[in-house]
C-alpha atoms as a PDB file:
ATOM      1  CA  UNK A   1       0.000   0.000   0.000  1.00  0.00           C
ATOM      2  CA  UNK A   2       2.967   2.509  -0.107  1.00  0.00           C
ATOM      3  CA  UNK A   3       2.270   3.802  -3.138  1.00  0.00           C
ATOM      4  CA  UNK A   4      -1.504   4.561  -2.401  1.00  0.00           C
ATOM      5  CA  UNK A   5      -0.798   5.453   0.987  1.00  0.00           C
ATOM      6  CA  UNK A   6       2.820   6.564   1.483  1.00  0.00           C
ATOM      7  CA  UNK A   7       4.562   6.599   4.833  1.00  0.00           C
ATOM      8  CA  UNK A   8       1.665   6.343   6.358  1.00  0.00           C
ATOM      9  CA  UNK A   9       1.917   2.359   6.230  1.00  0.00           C
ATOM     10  CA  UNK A  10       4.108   2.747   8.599  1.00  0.00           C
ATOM     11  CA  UNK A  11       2.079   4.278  11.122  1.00  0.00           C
ATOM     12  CA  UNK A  12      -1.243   3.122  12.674  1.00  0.00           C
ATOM     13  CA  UNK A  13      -2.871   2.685   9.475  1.00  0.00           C
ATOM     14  CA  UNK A  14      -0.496   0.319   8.274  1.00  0.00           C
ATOM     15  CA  UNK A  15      -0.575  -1.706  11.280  1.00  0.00           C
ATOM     16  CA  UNK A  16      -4.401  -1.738  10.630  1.00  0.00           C
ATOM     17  CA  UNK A  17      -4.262  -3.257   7.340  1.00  0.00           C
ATOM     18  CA  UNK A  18      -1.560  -6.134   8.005  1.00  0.00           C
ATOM     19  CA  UNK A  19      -3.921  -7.316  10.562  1.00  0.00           C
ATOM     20  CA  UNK A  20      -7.198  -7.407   8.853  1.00  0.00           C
ATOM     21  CA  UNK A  21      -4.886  -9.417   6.311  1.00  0.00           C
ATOM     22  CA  UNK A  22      -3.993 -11.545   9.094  1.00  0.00           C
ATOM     23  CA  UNK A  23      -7.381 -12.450  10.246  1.00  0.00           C
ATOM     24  CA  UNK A  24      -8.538 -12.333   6.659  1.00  0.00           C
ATOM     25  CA  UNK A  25      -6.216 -14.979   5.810  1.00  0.00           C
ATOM     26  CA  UNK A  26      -6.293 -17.010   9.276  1.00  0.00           C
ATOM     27  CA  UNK A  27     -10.151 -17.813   8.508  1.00  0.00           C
ATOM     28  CA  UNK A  28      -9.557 -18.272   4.697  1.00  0.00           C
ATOM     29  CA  UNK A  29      -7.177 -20.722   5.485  1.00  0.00           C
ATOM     30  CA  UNK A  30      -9.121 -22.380   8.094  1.00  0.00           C
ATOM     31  CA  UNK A  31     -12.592 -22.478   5.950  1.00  0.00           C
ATOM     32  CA  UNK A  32     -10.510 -23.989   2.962  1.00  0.00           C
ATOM     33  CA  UNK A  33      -9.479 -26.722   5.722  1.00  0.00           C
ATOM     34  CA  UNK A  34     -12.377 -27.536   7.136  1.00  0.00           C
ATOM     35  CA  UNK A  35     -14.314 -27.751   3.670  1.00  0.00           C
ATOM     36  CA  UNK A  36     -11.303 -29.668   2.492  1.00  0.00           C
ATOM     37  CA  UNK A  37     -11.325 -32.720   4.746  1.00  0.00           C
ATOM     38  CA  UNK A  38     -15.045 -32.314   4.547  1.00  0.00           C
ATOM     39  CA  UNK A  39     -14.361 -33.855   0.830  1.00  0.00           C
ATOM     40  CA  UNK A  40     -11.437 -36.000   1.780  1.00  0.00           C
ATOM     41  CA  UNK A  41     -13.739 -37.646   4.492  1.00  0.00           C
ATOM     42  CA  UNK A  42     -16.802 -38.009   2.016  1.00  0.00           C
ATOM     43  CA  UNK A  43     -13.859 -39.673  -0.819  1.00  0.00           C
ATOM     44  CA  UNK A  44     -12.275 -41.935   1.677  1.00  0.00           C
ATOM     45  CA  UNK A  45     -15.782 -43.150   2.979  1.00  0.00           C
ATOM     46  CA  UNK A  46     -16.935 -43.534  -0.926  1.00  0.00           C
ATOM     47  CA  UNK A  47     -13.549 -45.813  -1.782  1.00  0.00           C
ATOM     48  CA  UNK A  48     -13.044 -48.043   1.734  1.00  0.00           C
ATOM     49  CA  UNK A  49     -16.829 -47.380   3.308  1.00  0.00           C
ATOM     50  CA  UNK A  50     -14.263 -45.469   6.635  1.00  0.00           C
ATOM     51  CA  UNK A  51     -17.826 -43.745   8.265  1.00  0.00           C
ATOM     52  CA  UNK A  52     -18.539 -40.045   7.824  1.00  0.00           C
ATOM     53  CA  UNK A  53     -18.900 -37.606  10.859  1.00  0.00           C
ATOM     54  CA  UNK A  54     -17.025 -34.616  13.132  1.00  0.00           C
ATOM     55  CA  UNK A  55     -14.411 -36.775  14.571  1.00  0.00           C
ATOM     56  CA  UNK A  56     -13.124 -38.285  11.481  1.00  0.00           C
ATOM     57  CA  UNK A  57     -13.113 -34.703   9.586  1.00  0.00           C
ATOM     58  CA  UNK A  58     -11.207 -33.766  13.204  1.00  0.00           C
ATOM     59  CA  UNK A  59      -8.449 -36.268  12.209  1.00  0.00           C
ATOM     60  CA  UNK A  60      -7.813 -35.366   8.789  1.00  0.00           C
ATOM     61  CA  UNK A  61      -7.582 -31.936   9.534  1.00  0.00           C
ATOM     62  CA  UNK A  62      -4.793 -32.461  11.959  1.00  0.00           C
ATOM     63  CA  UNK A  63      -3.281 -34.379   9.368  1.00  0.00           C
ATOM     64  CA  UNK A  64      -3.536 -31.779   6.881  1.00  0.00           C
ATOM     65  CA  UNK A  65      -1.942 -29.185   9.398  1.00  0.00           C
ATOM     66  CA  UNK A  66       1.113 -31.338   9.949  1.00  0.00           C
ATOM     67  CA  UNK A  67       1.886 -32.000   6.201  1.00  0.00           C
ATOM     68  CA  UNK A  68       1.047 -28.199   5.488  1.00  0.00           C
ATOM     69  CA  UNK A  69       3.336 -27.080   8.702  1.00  0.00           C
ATOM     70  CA  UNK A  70       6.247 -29.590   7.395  1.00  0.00           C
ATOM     71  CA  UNK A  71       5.827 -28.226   3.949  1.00  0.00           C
ATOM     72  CA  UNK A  72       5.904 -24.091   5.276  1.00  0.00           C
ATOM     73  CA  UNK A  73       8.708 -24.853   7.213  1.00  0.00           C
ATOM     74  CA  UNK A  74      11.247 -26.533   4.648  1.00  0.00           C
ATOM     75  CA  UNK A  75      10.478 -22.884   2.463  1.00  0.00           C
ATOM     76  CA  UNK A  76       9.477 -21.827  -0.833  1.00  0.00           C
ATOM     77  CA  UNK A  77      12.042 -23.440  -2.967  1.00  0.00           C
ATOM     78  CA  UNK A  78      11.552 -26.934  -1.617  1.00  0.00           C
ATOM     79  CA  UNK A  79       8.181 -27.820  -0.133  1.00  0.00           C
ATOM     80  CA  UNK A  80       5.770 -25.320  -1.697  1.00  0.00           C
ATOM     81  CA  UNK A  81       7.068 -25.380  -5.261  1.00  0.00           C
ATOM     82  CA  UNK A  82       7.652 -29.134  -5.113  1.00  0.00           C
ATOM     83  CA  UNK A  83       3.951 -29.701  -4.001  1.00  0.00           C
ATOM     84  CA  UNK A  84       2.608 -26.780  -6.493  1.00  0.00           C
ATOM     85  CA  UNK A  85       4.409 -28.529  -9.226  1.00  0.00           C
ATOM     86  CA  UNK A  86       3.016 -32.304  -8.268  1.00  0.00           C
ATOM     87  CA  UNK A  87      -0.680 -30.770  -8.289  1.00  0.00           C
ATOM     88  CA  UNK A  88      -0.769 -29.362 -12.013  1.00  0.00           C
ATOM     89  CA  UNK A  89       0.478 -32.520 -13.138  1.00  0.00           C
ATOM     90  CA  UNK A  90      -1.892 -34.599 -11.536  1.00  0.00           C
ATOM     91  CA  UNK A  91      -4.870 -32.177 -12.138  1.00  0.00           C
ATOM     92  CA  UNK A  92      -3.989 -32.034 -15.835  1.00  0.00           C
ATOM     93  CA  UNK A  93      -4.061 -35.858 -15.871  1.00  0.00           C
ATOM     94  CA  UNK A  94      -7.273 -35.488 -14.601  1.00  0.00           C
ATOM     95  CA  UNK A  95      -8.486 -33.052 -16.251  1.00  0.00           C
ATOM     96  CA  UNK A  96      -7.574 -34.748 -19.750  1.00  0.00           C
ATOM     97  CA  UNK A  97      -9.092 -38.059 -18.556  1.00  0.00           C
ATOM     98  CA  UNK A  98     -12.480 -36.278 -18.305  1.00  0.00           C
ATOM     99  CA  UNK A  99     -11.943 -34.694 -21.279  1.00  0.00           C
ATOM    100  CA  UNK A 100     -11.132 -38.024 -23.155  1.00  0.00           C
ATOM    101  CA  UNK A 101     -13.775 -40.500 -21.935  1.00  0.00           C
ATOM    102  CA  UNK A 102     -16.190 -38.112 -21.355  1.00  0.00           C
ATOM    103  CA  UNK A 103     -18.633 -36.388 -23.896  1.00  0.00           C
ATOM    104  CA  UNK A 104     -15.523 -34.271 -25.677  1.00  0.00           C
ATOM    105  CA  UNK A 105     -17.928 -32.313 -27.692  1.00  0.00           C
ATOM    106  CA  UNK A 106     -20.476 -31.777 -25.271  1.00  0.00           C
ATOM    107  CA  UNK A 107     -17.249 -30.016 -23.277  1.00  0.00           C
ATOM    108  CA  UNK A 108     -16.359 -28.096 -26.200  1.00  0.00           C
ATOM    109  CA  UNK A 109     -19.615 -26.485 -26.840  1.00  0.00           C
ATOM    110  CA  UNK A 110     -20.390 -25.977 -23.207  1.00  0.00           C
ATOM    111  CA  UNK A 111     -16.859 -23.658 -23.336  1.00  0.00           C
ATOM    112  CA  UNK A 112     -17.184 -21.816 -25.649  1.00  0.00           C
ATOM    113  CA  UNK A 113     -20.998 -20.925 -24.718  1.00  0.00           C
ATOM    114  CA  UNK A 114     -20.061 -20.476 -21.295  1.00  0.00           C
ATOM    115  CA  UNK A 115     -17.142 -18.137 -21.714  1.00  0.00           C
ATOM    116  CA  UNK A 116     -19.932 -16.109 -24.055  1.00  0.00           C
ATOM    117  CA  UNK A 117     -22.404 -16.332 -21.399  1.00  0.00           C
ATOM    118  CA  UNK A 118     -19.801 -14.983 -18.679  1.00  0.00           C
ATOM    119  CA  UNK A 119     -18.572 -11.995 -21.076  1.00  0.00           C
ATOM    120  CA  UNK A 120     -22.001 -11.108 -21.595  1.00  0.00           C
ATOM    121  CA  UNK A 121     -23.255 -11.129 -17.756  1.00  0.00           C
ATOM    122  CA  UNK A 122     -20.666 -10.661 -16.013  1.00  0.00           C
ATOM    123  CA  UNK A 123     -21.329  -6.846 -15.163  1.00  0.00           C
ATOM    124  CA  UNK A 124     -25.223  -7.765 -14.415  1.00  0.00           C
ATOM    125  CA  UNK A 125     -24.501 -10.877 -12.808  1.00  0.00           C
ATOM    126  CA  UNK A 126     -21.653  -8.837 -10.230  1.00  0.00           C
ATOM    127  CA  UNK A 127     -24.614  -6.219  -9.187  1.00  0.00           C
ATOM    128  CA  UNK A 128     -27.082  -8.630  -8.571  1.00  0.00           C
ATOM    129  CA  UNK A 129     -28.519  -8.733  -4.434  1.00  0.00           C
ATOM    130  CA  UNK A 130     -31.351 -10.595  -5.051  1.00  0.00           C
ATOM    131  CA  UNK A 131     -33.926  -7.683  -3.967  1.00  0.00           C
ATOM    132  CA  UNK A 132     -36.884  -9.580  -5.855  1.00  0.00           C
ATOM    133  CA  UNK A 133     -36.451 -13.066  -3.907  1.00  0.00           C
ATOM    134  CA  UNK A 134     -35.378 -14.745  -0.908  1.00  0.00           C
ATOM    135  CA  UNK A 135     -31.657 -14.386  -1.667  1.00  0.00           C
ATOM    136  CA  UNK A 136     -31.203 -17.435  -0.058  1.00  0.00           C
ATOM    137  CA  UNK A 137     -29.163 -19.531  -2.971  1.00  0.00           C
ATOM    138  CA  UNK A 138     -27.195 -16.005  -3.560  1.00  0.00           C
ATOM    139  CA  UNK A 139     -25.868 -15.926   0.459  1.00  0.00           C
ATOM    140  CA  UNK A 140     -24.981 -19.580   0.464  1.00  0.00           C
ATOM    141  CA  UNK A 141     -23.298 -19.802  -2.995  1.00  0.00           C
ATOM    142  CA  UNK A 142     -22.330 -16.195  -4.999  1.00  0.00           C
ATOM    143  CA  UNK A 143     -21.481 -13.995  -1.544  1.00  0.00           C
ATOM    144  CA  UNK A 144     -19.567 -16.982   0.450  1.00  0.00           C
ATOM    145  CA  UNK A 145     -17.399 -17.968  -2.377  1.00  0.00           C
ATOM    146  CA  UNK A 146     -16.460 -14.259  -3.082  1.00  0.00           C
ATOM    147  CA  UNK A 147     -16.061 -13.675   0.328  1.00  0.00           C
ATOM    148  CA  UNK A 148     -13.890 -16.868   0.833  1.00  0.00           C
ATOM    149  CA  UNK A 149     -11.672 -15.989  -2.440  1.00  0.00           C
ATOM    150  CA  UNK A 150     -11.497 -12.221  -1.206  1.00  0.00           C
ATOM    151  CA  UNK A 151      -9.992 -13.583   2.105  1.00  0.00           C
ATOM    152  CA  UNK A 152      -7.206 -15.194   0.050  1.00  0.00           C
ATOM    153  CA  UNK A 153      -6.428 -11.936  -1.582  1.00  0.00           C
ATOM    154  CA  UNK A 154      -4.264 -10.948   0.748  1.00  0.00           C
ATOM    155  CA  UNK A 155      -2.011 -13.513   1.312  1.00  0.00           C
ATOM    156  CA  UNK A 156      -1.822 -15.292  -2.165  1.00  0.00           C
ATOM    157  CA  UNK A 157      -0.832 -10.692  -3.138  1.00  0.00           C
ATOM    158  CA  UNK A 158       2.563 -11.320  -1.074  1.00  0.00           C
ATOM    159  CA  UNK A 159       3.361 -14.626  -1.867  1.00  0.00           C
ATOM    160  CA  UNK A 160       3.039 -13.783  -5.470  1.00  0.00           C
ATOM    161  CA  UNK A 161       5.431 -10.570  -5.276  1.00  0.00           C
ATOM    162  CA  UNK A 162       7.990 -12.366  -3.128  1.00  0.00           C
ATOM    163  CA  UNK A 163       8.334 -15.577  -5.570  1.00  0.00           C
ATOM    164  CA  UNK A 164       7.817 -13.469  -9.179  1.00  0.00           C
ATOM    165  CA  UNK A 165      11.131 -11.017  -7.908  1.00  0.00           C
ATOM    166  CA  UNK A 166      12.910 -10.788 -10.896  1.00  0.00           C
ATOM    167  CA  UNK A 167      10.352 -11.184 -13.629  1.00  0.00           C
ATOM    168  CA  UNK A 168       9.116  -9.228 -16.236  1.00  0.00           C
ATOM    169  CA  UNK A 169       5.934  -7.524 -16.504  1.00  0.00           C
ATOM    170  CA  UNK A 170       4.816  -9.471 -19.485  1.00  0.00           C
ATOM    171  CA  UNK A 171       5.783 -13.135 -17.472  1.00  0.00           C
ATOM    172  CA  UNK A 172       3.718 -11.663 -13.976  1.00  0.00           C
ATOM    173  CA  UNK A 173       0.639 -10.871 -16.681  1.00  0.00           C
ATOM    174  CA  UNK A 174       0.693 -14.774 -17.980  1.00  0.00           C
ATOM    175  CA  UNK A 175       1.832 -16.090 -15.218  1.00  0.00           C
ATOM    176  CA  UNK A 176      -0.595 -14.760 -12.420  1.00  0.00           C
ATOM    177  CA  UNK A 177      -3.249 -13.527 -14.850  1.00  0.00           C
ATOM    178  CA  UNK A 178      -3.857 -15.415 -18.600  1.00  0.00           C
ATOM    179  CA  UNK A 179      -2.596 -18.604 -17.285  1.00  0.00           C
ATOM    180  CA  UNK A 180      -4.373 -19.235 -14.249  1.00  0.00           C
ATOM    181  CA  UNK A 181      -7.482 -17.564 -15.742  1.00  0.00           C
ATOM    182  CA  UNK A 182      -7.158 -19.940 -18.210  1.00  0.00           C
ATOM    183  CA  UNK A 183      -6.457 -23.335 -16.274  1.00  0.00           C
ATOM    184  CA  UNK A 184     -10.365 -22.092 -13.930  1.00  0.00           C
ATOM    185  CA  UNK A 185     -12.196 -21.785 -17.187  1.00  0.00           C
ATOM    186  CA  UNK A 186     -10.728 -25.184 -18.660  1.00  0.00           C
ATOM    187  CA  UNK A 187     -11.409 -26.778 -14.829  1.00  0.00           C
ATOM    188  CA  UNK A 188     -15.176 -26.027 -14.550  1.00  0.00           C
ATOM    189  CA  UNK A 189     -16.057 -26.528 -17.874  1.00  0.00           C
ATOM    190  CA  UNK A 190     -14.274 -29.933 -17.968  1.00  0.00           C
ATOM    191  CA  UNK A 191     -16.079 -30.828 -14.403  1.00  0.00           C
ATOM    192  CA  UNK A 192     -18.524 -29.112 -14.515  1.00  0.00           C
ATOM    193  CA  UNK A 193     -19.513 -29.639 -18.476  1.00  0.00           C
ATOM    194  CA  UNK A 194     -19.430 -33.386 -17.527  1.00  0.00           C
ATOM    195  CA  UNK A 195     -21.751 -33.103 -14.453  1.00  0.00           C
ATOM    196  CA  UNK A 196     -24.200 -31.239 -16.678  1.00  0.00           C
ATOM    197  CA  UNK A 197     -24.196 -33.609 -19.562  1.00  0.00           C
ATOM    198  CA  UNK A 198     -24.740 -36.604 -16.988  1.00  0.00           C
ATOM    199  CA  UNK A 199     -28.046 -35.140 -15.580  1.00  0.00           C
ATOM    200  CA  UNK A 200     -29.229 -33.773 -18.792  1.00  0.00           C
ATOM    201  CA  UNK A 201     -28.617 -36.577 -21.407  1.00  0.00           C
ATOM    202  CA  UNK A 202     -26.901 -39.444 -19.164  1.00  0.00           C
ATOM    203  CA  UNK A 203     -27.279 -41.624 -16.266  1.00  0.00           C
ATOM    204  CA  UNK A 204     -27.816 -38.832 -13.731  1.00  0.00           C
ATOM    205  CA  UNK A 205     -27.969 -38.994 -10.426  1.00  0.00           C
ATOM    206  CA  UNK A 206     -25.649 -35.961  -9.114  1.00  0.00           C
ATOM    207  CA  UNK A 207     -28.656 -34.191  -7.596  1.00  0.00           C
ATOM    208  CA  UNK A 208     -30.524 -36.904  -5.385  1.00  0.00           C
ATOM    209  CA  UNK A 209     -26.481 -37.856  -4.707  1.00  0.00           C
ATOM    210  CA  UNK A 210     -25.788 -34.071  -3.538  1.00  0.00           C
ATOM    211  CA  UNK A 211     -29.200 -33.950  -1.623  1.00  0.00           C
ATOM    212  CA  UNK A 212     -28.805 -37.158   0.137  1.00  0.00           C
ATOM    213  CA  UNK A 213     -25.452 -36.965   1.111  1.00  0.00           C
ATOM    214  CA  UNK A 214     -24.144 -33.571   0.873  1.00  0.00           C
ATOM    215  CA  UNK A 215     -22.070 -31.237  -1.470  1.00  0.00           C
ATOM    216  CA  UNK A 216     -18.902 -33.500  -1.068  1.00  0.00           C
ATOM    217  CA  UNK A 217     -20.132 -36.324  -2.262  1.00  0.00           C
ATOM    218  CA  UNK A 218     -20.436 -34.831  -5.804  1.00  0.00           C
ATOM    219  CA  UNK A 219     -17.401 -35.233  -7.051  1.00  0.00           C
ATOM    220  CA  UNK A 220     -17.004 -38.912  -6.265  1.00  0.00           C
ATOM    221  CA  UNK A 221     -20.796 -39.316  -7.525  1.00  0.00           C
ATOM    222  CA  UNK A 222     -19.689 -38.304 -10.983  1.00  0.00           C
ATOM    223  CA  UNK A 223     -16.298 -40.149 -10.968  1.00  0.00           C
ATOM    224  CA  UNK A 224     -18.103 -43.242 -10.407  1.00  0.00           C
ATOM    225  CA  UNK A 225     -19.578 -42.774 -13.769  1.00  0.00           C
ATOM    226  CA  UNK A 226     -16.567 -43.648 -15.431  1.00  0.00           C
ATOM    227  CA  UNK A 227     -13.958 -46.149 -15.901  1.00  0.00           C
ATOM    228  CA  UNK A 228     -11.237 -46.728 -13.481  1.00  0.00           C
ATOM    229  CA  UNK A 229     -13.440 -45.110 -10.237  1.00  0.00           C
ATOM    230  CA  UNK A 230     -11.318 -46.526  -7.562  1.00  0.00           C
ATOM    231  CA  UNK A 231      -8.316 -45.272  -9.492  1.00  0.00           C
ATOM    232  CA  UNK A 232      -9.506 -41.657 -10.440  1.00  0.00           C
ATOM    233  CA  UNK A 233     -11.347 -41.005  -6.581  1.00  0.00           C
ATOM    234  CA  UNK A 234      -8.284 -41.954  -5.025  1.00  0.00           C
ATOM    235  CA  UNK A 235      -6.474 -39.349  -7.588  1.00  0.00           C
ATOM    236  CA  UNK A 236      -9.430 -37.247  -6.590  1.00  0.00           C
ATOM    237  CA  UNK A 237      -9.130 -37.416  -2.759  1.00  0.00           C
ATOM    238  CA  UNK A 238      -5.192 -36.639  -3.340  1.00  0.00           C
ATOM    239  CA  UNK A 239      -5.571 -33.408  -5.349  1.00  0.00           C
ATOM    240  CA  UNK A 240      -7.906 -32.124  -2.550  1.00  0.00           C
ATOM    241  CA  UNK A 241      -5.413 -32.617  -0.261  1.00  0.00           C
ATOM    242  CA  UNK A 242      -2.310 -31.303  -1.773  1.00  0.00           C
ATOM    243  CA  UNK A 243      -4.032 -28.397  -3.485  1.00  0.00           C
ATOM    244  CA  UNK A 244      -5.051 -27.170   0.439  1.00  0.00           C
ATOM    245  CA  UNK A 245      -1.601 -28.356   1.117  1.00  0.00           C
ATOM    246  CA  UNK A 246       0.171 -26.271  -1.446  1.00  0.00           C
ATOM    247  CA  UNK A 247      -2.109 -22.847  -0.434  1.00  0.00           C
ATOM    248  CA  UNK A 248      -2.087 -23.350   3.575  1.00  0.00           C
ATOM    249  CA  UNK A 249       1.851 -23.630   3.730  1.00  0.00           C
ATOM    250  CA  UNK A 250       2.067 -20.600   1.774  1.00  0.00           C
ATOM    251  CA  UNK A 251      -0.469 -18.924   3.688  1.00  0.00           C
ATOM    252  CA  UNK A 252       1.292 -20.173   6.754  1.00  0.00           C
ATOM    253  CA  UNK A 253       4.790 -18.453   5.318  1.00  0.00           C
ATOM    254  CA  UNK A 254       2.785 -15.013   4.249  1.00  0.00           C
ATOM    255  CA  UNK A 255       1.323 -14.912   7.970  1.00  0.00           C
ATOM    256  CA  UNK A 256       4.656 -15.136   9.518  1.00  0.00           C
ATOM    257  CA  UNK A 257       5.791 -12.631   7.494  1.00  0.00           C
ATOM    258  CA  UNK A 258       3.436 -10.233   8.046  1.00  0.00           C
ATOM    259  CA  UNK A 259       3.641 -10.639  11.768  1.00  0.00           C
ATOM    260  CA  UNK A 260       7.165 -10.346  11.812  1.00  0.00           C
ATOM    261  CA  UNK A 261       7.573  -6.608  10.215  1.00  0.00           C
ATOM    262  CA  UNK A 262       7.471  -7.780   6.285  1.00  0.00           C
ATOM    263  CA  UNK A 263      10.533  -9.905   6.500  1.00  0.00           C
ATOM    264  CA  UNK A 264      11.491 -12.281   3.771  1.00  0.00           C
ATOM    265  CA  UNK A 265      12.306 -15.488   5.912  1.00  0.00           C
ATOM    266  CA  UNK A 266      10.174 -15.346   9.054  1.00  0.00           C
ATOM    267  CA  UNK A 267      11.500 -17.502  11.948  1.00  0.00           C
ATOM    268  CA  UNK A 268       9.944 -21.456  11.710  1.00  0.00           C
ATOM    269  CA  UNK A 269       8.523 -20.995  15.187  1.00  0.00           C
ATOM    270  CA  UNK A 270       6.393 -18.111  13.903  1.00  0.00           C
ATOM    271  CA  UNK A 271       5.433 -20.117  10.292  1.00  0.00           C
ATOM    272  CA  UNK A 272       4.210 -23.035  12.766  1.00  0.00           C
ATOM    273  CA  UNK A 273       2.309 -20.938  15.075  1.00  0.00           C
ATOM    274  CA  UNK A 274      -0.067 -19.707  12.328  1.00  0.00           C
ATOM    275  CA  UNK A 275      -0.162 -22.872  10.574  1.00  0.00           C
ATOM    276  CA  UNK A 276      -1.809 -24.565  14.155  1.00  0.00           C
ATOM    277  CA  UNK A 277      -3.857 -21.224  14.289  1.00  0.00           C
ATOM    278  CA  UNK A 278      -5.531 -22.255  10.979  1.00  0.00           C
ATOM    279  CA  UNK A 279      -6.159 -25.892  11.531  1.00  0.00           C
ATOM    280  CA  UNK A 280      -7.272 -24.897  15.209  1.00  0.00           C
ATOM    281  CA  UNK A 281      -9.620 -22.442  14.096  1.00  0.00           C
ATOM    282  CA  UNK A 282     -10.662 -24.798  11.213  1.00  0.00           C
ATOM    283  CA  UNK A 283     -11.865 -27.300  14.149  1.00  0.00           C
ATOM    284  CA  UNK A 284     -13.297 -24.931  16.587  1.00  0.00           C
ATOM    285  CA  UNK A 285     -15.512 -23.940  13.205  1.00  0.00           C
ATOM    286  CA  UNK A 286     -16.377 -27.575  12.491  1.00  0.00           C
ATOM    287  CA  UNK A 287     -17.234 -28.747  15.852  1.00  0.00           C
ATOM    288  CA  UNK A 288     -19.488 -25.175  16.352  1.00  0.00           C
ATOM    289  CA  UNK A 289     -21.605 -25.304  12.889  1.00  0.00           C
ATOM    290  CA  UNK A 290     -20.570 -28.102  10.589  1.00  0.00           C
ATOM    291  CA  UNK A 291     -20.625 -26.569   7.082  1.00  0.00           C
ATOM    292  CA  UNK A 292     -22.970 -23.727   8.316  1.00  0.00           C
ATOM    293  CA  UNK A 293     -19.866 -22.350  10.554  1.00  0.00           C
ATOM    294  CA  UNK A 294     -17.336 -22.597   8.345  1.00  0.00           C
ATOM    295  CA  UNK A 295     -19.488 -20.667   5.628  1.00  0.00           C
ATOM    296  CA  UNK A 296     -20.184 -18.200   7.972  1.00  0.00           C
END
């Protein structure tokens, strides 16, 4: 914020913003968690039948914080990029797998239709507040997933400055802007392009799945559809987890360094406080309200 705000960062103001991006990124971190083992618990119960319920979403969370905490700690040019790296490789197998076996053409269409759709109403679609209905579907789906991507602002802003040092303005734009822009559009259409052609013109079954059993379930439920289940849930259930992995150990190392006056390699101790912060708060938010807590 220097440049907006001058030296008065380094005054009260200052002080002021580094901890709203501290608490902003604390519960990001800790929502992504909780919602994250949610899925791992519903994937691991869908492979190996393991039970679903508080205390096993409990246990995977601590898990989750020790392999995040391990990963923070060994720094950015071992853990972190070594984990980011794994994940796009295993997504894009994925990703290509659904795009393969599933209906290819249906997936093109729904692309380039849906990238229309989105340039058309994006503008209306960003104003809307529901102030003709309930709101009720626009609180529980459009506001908490801004608000839950807003909280990440702030931490994924510094991590991206301190690892693109040394770039050029034309590799930041691709790399943090066309490419990842990119790699979202080609995700949900691929996923979600398949989940609409199953309930539309195939076997179906998504909804009553996602009604009966929950949001998590969803994934798995369409997966199932498709050759190789046990192979591609299992691939499933392990991009959940290193994806949070990969973001919470970053989020860890951005914490620590805005706690510790902006500096580049914050001590361990402080990179492990925050990281049992998040998957504390993450608990204290699952045992309180379930899904309802964490989305609030």
């Amino acid at each position: 914020f220097t440049p907006l705000l001058g030296s008065a960062v380094n005054g009260p103001i200052g002080k002021t913003i580094d901890i709203l991006a501290l608490i902003a990124t604390l519960f990001g971190t800790a929502t992504s968690l909780g919602l994250g083992a949610q899925q791992i618990n519903s994937g691991l119960n869908f492979l190996w039948g393991t039970g679903e319920g508080t205390g096993i979403a409990l246990a995977i969370i601590a898990v989750l914080s020790v392999l995040f905490i391990l990963s923070a700690v060994s720094g950015v040019g071992k853990g972190v990029q070594f984990l980011s790296n794994m994940n796009m490789v295993v997504a894009a197998a994925l990703l290509l797998f659904l795009a393969v076996v599933g209906p290819t053409v249906f997936i093109l269409n729904t692309f380039t239709e849906a990238l229309g759709e989105y340039l058309t109403n994006l503008v209306t679609m960003s104003f809307r507040t529901a102030a003709f209905s309930d709101g009720k579907w626009l609180s529980s789906w459009t506001i908490f997933y801004w608000a839950w991507w807003v909280s990440w602002a702030p931490f994924v802003g510094v991590f991206i400055a301190r690892i693109s040092r040394g770039r050029t303005i034309r590799e930041f734009v691709i790399g943090v802007l066309l490419i990842p822009s990119g790699v979202t559009f080609l995700w949900f259409t691929i996923m979600g392009g398949t989940a609409l052609h199953s309930e539309l013109m195939g076997v179906g079954g998504l909804v009553e799945a996602v009604n009966t059993k929950g949001a998590a379930i969803s994934l798995f439920a369409l997966l199932e559809q498709y050759p190789g289940t046990a192979l591609t849930s299992f691939v499933a259930i392990f991009l959940v987890a290193i994806f949070f992995i990969s973001g919470a150990d970053a989020a860890s190392i951005v914490m620590g360094m805005l706690s510790s006056r902006g500096t580049l390699e914050p001590a361990r101790i402080v990179v492990v406080l925050w990281g049992v912060l998040a998957g504390a708060s993450a608990c204290v938010l699952l045992v309180m309200g379930g899904l309802e807590g964490l989305q609030t």
